[in-house]
C-alpha atoms as a PDB file:
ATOM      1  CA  UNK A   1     318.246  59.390-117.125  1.00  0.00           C
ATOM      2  CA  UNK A   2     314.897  61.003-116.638  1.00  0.00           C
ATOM      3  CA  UNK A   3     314.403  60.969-112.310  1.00  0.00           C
ATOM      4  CA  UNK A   4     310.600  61.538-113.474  1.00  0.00           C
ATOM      5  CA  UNK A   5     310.742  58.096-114.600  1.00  0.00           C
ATOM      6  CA  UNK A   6     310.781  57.110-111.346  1.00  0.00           C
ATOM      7  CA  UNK A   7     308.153  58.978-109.938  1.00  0.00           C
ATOM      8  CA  UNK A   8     304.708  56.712-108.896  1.00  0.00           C
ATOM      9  CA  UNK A   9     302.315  57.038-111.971  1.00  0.00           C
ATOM     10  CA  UNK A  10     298.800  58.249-110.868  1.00  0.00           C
ATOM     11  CA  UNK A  11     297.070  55.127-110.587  1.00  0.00           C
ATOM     12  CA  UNK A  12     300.345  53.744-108.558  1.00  0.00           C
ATOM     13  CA  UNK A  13     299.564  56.475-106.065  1.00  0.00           C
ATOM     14  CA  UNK A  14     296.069  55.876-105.996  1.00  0.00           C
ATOM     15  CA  UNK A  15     296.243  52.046-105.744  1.00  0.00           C
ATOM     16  CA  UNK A  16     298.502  52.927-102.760  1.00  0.00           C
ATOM     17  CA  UNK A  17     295.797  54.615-101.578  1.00  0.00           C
ATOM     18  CA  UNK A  18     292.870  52.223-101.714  1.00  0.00           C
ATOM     19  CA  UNK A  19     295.092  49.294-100.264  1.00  0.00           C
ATOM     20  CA  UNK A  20     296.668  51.435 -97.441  1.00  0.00           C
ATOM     21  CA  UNK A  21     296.752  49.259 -94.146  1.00  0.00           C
ATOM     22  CA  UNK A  22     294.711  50.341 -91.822  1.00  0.00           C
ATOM     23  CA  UNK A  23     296.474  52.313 -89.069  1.00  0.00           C
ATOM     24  CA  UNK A  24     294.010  51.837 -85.705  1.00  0.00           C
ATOM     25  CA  UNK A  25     291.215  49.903 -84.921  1.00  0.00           C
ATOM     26  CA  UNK A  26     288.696  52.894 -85.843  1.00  0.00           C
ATOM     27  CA  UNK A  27     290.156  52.115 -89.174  1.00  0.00           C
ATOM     28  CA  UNK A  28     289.888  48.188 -89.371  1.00  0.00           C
ATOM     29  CA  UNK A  29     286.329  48.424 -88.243  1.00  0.00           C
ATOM     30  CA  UNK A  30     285.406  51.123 -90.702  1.00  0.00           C
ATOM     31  CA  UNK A  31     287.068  48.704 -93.667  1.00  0.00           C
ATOM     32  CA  UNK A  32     284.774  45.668 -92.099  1.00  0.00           C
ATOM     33  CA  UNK A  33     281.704  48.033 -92.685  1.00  0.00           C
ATOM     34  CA  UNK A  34     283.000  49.425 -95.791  1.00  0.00           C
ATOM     35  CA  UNK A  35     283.355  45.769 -97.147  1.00  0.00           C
ATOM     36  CA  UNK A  36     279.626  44.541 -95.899  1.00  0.00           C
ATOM     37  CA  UNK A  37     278.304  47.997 -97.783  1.00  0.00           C
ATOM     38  CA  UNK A  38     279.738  46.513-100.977  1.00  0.00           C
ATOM     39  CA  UNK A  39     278.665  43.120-100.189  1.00  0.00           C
ATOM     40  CA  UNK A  40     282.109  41.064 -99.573  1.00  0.00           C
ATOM     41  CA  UNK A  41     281.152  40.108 -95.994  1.00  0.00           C
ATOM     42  CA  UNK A  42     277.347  39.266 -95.025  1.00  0.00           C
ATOM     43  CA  UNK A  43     275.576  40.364 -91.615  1.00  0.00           C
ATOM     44  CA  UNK A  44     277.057  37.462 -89.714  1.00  0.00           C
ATOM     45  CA  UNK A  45     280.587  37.478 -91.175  1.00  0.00           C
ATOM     46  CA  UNK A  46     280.404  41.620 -90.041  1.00  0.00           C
ATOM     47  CA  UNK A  47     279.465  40.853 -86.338  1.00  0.00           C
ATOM     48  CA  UNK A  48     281.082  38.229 -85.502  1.00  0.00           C
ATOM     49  CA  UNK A  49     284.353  40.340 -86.501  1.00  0.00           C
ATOM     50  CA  UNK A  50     283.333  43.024 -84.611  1.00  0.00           C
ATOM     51  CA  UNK A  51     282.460  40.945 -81.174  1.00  0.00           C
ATOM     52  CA  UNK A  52     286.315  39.368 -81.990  1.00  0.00           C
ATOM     53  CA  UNK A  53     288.221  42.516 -81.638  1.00  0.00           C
ATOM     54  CA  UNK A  54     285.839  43.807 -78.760  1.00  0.00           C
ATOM     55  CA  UNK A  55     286.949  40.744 -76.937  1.00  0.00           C
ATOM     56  CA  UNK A  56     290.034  42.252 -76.318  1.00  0.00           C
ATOM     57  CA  UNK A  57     288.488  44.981 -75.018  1.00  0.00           C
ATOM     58  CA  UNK A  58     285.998  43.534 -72.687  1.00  0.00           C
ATOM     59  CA  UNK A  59     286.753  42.394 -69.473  1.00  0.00           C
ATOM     60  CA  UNK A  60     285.175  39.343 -67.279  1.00  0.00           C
ATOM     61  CA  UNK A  61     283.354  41.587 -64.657  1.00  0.00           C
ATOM     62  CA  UNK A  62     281.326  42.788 -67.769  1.00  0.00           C
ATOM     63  CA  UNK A  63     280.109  39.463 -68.829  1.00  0.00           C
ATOM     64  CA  UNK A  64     280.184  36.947 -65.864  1.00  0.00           C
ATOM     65  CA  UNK A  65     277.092  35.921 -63.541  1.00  0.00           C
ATOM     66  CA  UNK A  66     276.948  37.837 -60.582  1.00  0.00           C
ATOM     67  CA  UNK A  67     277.950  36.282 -56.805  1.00  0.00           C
ATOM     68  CA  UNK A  68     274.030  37.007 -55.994  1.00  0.00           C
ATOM     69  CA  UNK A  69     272.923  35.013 -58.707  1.00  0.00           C
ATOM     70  CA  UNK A  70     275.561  32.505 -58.335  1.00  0.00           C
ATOM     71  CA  UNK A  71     273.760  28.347 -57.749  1.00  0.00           C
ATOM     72  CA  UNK A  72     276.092  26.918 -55.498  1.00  0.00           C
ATOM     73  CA  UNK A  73     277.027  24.018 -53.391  1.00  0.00           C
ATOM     74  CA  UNK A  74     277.448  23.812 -49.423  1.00  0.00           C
ATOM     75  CA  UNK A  75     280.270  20.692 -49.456  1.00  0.00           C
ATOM     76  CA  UNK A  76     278.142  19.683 -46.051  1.00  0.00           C
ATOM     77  CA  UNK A  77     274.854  19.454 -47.547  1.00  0.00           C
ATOM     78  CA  UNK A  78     272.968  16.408 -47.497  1.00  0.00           C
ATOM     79  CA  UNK A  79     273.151  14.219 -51.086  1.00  0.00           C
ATOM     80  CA  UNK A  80     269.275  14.364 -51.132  1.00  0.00           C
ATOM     81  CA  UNK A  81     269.425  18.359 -51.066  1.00  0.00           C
ATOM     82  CA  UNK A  82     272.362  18.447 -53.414  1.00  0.00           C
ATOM     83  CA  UNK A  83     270.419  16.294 -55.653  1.00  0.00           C
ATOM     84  CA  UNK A  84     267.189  18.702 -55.889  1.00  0.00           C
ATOM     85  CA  UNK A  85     269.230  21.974 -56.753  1.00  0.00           C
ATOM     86  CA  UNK A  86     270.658  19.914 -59.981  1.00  0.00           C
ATOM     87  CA  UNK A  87     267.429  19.180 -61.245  1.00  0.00           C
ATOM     88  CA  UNK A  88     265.704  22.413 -60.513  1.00  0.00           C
ATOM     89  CA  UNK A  89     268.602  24.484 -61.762  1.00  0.00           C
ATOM     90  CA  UNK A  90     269.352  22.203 -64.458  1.00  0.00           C
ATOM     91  CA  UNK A  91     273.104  23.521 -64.565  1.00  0.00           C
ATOM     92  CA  UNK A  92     275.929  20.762 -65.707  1.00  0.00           C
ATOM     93  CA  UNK A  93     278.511  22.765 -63.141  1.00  0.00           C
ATOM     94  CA  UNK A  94     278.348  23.489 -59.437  1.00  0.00           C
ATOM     95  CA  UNK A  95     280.855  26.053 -57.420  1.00  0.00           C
ATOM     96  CA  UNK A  96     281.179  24.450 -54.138  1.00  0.00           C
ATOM     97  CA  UNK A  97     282.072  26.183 -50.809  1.00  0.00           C
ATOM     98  CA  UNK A  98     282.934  25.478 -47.504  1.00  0.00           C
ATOM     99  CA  UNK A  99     280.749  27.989 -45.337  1.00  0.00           C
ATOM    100  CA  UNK A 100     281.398  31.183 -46.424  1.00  0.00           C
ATOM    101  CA  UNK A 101     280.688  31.452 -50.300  1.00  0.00           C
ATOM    102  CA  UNK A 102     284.345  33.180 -51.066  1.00  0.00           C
ATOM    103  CA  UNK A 103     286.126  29.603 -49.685  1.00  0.00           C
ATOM    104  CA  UNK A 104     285.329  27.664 -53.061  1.00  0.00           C
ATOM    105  CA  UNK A 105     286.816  24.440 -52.558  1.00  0.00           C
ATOM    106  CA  UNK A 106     286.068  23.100 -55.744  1.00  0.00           C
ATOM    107  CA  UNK A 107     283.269  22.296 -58.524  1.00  0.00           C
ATOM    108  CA  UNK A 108     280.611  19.515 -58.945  1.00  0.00           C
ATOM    109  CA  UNK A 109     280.309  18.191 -62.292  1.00  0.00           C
ATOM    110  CA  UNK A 110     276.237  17.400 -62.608  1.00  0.00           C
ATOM    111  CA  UNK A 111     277.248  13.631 -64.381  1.00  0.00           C
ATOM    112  CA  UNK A 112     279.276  12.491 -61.041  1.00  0.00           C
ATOM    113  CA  UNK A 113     275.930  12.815 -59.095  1.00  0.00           C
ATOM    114  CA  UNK A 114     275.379   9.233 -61.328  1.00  0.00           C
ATOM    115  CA  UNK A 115     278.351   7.549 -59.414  1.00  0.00           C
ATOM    116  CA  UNK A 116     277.676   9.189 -56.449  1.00  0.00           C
ATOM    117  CA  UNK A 117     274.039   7.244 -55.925  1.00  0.00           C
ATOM    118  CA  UNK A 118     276.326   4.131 -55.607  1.00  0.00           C
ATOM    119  CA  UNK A 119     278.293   5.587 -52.801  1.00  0.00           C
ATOM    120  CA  UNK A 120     277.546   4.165 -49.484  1.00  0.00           C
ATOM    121  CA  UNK A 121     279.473   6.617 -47.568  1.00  0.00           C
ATOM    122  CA  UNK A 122     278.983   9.804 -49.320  1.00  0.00           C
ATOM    123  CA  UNK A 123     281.748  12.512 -49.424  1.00  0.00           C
ATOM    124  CA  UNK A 124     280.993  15.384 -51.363  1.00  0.00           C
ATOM    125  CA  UNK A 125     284.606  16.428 -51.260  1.00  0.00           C
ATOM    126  CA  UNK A 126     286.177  12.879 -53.165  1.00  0.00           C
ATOM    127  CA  UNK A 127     284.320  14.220 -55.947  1.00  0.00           C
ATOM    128  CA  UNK A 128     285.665  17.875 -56.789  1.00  0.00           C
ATOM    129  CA  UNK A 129     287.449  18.712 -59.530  1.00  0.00           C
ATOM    130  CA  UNK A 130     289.731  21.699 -59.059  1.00  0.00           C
ATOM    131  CA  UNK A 131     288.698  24.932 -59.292  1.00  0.00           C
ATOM    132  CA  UNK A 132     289.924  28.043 -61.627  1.00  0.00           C
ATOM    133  CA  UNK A 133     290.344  31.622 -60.484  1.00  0.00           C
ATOM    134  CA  UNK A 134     290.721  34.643 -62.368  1.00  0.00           C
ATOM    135  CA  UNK A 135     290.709  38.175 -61.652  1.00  0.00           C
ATOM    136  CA  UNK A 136     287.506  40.660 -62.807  1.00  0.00           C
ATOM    137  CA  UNK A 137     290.107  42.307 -64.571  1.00  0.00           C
ATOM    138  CA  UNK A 138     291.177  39.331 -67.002  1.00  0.00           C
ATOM    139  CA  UNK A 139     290.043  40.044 -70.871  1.00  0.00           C
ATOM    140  CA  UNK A 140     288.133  37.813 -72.527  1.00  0.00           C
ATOM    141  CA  UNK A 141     290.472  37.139 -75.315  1.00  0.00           C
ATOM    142  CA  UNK A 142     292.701  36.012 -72.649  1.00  0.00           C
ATOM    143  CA  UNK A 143     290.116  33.915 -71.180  1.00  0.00           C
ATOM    144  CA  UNK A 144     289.047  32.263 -74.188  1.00  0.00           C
ATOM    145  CA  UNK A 145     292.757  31.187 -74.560  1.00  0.00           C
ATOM    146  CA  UNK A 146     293.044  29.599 -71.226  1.00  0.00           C
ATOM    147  CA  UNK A 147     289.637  28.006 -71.680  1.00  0.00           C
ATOM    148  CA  UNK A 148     291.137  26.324 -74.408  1.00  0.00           C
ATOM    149  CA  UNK A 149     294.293  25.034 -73.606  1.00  0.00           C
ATOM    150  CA  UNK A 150     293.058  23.950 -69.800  1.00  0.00           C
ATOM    151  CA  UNK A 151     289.662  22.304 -70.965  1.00  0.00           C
ATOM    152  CA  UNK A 152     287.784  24.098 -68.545  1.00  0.00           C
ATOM    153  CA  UNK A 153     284.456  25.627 -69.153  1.00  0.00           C
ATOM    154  CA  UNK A 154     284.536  27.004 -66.426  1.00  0.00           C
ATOM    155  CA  UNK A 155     286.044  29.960 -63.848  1.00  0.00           C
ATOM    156  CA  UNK A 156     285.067  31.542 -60.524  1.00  0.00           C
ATOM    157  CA  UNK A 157     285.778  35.356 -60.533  1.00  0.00           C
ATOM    158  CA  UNK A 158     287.712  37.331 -57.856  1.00  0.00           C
ATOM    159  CA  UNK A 159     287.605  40.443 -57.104  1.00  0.00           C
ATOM    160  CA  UNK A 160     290.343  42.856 -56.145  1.00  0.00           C
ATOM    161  CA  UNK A 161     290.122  41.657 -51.945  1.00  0.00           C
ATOM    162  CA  UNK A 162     290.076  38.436 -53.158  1.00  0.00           C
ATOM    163  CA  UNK A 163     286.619  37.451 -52.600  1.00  0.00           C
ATOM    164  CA  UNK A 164     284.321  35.961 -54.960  1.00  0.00           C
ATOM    165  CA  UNK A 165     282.934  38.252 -57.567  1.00  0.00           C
ATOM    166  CA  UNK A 166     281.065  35.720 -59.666  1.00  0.00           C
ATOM    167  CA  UNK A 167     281.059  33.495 -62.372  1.00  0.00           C
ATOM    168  CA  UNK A 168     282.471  33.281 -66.117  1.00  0.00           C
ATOM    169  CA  UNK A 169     281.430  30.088 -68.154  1.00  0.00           C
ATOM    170  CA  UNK A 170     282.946  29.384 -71.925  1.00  0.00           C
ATOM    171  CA  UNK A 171     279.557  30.229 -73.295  1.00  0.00           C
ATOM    172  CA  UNK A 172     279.390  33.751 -71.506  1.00  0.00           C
ATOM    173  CA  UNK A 173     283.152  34.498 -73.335  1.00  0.00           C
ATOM    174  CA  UNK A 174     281.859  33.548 -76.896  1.00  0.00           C
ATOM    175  CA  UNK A 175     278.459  34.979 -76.398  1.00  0.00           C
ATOM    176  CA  UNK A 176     280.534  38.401 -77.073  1.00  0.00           C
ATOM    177  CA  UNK A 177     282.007  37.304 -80.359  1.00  0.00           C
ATOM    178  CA  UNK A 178     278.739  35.570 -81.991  1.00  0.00           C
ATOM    179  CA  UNK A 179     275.919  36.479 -80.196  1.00  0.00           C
ATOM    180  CA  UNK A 180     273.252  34.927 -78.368  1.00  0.00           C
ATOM    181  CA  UNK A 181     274.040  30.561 -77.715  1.00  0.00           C
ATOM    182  CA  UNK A 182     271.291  28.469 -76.352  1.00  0.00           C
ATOM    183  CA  UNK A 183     272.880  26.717 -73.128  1.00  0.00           C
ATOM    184  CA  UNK A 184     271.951  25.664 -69.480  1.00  0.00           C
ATOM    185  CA  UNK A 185     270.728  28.933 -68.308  1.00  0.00           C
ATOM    186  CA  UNK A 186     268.106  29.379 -70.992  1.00  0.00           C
ATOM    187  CA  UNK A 187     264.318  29.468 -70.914  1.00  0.00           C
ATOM    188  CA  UNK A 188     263.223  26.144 -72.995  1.00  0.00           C
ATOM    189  CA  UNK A 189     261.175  27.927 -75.915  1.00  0.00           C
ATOM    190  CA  UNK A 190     258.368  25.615 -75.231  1.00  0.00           C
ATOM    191  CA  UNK A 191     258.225  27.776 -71.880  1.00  0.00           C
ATOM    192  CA  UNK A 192     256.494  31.097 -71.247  1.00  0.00           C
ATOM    193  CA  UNK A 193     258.522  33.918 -71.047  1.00  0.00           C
ATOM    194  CA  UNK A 194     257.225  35.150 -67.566  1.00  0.00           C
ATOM    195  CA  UNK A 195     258.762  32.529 -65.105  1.00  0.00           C
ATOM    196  CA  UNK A 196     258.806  32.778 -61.258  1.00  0.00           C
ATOM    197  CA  UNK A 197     262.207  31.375 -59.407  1.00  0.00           C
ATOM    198  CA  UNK A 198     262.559  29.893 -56.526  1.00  0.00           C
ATOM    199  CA  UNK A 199     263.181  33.670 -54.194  1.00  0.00           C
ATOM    200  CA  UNK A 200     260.502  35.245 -55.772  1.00  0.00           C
ATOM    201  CA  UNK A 201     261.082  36.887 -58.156  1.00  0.00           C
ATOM    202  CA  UNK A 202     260.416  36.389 -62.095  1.00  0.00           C
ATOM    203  CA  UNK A 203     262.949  35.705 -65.043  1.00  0.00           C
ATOM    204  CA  UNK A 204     261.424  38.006 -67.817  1.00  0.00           C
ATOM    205  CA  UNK A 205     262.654  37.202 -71.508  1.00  0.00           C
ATOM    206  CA  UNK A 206     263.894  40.521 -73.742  1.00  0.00           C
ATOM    207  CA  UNK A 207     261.304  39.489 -76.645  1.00  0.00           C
ATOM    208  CA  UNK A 208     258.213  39.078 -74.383  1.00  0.00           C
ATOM    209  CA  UNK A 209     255.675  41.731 -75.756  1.00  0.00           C
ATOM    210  CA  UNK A 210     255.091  44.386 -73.551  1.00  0.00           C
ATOM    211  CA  UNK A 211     251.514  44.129 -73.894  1.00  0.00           C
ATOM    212  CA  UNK A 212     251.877  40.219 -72.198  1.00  0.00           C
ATOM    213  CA  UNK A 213     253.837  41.824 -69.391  1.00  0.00           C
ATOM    214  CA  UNK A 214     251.360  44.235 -68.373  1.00  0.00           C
ATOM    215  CA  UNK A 215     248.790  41.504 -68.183  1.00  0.00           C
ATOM    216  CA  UNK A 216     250.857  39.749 -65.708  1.00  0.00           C
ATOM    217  CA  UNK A 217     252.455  42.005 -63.939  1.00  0.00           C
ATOM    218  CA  UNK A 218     249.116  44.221 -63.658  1.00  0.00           C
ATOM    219  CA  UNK A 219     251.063  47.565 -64.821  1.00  0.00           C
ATOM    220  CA  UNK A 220     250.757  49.846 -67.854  1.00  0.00           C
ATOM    221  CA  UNK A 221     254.325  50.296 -69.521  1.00  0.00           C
ATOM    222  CA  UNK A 222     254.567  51.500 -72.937  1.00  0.00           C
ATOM    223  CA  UNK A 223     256.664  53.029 -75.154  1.00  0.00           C
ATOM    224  CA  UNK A 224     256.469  54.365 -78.833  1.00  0.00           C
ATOM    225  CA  UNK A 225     258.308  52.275 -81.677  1.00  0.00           C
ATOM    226  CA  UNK A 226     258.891  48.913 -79.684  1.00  0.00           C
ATOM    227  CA  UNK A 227     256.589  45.899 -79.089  1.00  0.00           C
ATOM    228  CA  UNK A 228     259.125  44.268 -76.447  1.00  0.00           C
ATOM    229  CA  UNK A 229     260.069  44.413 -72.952  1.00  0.00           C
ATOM    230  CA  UNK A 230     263.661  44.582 -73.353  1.00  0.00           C
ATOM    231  CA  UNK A 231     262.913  47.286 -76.364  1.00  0.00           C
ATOM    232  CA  UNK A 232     261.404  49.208 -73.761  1.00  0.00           C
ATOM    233  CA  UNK A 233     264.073  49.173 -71.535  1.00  0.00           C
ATOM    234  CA  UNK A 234     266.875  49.922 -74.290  1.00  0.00           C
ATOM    235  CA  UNK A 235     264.040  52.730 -75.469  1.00  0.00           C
ATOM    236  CA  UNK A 236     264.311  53.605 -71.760  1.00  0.00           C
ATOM    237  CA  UNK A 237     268.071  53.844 -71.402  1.00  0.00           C
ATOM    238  CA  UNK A 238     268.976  54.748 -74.394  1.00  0.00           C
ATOM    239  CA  UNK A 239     272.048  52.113 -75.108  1.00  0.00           C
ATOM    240  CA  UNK A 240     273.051  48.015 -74.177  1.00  0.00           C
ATOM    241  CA  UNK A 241     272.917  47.869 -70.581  1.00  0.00           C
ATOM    242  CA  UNK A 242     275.504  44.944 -69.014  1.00  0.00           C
ATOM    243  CA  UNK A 243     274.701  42.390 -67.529  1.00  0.00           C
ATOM    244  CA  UNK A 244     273.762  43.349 -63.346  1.00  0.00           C
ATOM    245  CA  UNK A 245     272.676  46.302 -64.764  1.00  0.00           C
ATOM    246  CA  UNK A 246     269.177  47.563 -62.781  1.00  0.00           C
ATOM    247  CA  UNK A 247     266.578  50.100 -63.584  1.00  0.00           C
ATOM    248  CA  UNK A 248     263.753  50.613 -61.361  1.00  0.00           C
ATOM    249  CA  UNK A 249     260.007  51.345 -63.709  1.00  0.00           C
ATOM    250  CA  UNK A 250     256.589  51.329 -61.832  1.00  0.00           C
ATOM    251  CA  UNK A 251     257.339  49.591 -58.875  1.00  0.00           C
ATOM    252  CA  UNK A 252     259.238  47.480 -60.856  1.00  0.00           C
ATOM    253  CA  UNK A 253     263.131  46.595 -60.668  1.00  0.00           C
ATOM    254  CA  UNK A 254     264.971  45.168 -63.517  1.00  0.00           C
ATOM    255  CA  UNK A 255     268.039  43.377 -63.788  1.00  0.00           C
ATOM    256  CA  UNK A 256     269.762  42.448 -66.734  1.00  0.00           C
ATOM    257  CA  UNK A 257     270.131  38.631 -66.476  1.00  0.00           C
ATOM    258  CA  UNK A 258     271.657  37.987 -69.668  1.00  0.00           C
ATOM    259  CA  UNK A 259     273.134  40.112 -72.046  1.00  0.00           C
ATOM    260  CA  UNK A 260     275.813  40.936 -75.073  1.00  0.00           C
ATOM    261  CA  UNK A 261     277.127  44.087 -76.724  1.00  0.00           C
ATOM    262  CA  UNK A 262     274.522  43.838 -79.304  1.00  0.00           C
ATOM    263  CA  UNK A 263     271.331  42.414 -77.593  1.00  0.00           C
ATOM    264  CA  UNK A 264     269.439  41.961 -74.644  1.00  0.00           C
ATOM    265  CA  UNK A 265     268.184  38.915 -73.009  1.00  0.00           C
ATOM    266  CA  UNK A 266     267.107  37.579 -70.017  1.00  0.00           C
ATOM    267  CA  UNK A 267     265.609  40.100 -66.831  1.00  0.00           C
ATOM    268  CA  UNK A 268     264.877  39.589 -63.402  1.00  0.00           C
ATOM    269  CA  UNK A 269     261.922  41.600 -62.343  1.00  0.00           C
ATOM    270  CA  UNK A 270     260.828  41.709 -58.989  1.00  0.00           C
ATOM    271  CA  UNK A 271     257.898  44.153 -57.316  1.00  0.00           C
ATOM    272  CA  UNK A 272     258.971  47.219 -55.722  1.00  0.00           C
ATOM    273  CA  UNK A 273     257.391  49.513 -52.661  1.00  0.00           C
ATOM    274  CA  UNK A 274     255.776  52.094 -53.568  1.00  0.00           C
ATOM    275  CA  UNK A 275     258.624  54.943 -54.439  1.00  0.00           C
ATOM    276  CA  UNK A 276     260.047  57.207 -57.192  1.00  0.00           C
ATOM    277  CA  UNK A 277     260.338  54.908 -60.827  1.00  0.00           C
ATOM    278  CA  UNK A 278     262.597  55.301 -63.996  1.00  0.00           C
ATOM    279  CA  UNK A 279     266.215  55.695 -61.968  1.00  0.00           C
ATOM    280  CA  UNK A 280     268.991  53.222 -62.149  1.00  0.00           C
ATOM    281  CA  UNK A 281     269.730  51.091 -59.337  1.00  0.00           C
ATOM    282  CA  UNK A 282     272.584  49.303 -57.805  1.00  0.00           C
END
C-alpha cells in the first residue's frame, strides 16, 4: 500500500491551517479583529468581547470609587440629615459607619428611608442590611460571579491593612465589558455639563467642548485635533487614564471620576494655586 496515500492533501494542510485554535489570548483577540475586518462580528459584538476577556484581567482597585469620593452614612446621624444626603446624592445605596469610615457596619438601602418615616423611635442600625467585603485585589470576572449568585449590587473594598479602599457597584464591573451604562452617579442629560458639588469643586463631563470650559472656568486650554475636554486630556496623556487618575493643567487639577478601558467620562476639576501645570498628581 502506497504510505503517500496517507499523507494530508494540500488543501487538508491548509484547512488545518485556517481553523488552527488559537494558542494565547494575543491570538483570540487578533481572530475577533480578523472576523470584524471581514464583517462576521459588528462594532459592538467586537468590544464587548474584548471588555469580557479584559475582565479577567482587571482588578477592583482599577474600577471602584475611591474612599475620598465615597457618600456615606454616620449610623448616629440624625434621620433629618440622613434624609438630605439621599436626595442630594440621589444614590439607591449607602455604606454606613460607626465613627471611623473603615468600621462599616452595614448599608442603607435608599427605599427603607419610606418605612423608616413611620418609625417613632428611629434606629438607624434595625435597618442595615449586611455588608460585602472584598479585597482591591479581587478580578472582576470574579466579582461579577459573586454579584450574581449573592444578589448584591454592591461591595465595599479593602485594602491590604484592612481598611477601606473604596467602593465597587455591579454597574462599575460591567461598565468594563460594554461600555458606558447610565446609572445613579450620572449627570441627567437635561443638565449642564459643568456642575459644582457640594465641597467645591466641579464634576466636568468628558464630551463638554473645550471651548465651553474655558468660558467657565476663565482659562485658555486647547489642543489640536479634539473639540472635548476629556479629548484634551487623553491628547494630553497620551492613553485611558483610570479612574483616580489626576493631572494638574493651568491651575487646574483633574480627576478622573468615571472611566472604562475604552472611554472617558466624568472629571472633577477643582482650582489650583498658582504653581508648575501639565504633571500628574496623586
Amino acid at each position: 500500500m502506497d504510505s503517500s496515500s496517507n499523507k494530508p492533501t494540500f488543501f487538508e494542510r491548509l484547512s488545518t491551517l485556517l481553523l488552527r485554535e488559537p494558542e494565547d489570548r494575543e491570538q483570540l483577540i487578533q481572530l475577533l479583529h480578523s472576523a470584524f475586518e471581514r464583517n462576521l462580528l459588528d462594532a459592538d459584538a467586537l468590544s464587548i468581547t474584548e471588555g469580557a476577556l479584559s475582565a479577567s484581567e482587571t482588578s477592583v482597585r482599577d474600577v471602584m470609587v475611591p474612599r475620598a469620593q465615597m457618600d456615606t452614612i454616620d449610623v448616629d446621624d440624625p434621620l433629618a440629615d440622613i434624609v438630605r444626603q439621599v436626595i442630594e446624592t440621589a444614590h439607591s445605596r449607602f455604606p454606613v459607619h460607626d465613627g471611623n469610615r473603615d468600621n462599616v457596619i452595614g448599608v442603607l438601602l435608599a427605599k427603607d428611608l419610606l418605612r423608616m418615616q413611620t418609625e417613632v423611635d428611629f434606629n438607624l442600625r434595625d435597618w442595615l442590611r449586611p455588608a460585602v467585603f472584598i479585597p482591591d485585589s479581587k478580578r472582576l470576572n470574579v466579582l461579577l460571579r459573586e454579584f450574581r449568585v449573592s444578589r448584591n449590587h454592591m461591595a465595599v473594598v479593602v485594602d491590604e491593612y484592612g481598611g477601606v479602599a473604596g467602593l465597587a457597584s455591579i454597574e462599575d464591573v460591567l461598565e468594563q465589558i460594554v461600555g458606558d451604562i447610565e446609572d445613579e452617579y450620572d449627570f441627567d442629560e437635561a443638565e449642564d455639563n459643568i456642575r459644582l458639588d457640594q465641597s467645591g469643586r466641579y464634576r466636568v463631563k468628558a464630551q463638554t467642548e473645550i471651548a465651553d470650559f474655558n468660558e467657565a472656568f476663565g482659562c485658555a486650554l486647547e489642543a489640536e485635533d479634539v473639540d472635548t475636554i476629556g479629548g484634551l486630556i487623553l491628547n494630553h496623556l497620551g492613553r485611558v487614564p483610570k479612574r483616580n487618575e489626576a493631572i494638574e493643567l493651568e491651575n487646574l487639577r483633574f480627576r478622573v471620576l468615571r472611566a472604562d478601558s475604552r472611554r472617558l467620562y466624568t472629571l472633577l476639576v477643582e482650582n489650583l494655586p498658582p504653581a508648575s501645570s501639565g504633571t500628574l498628581a496623586e
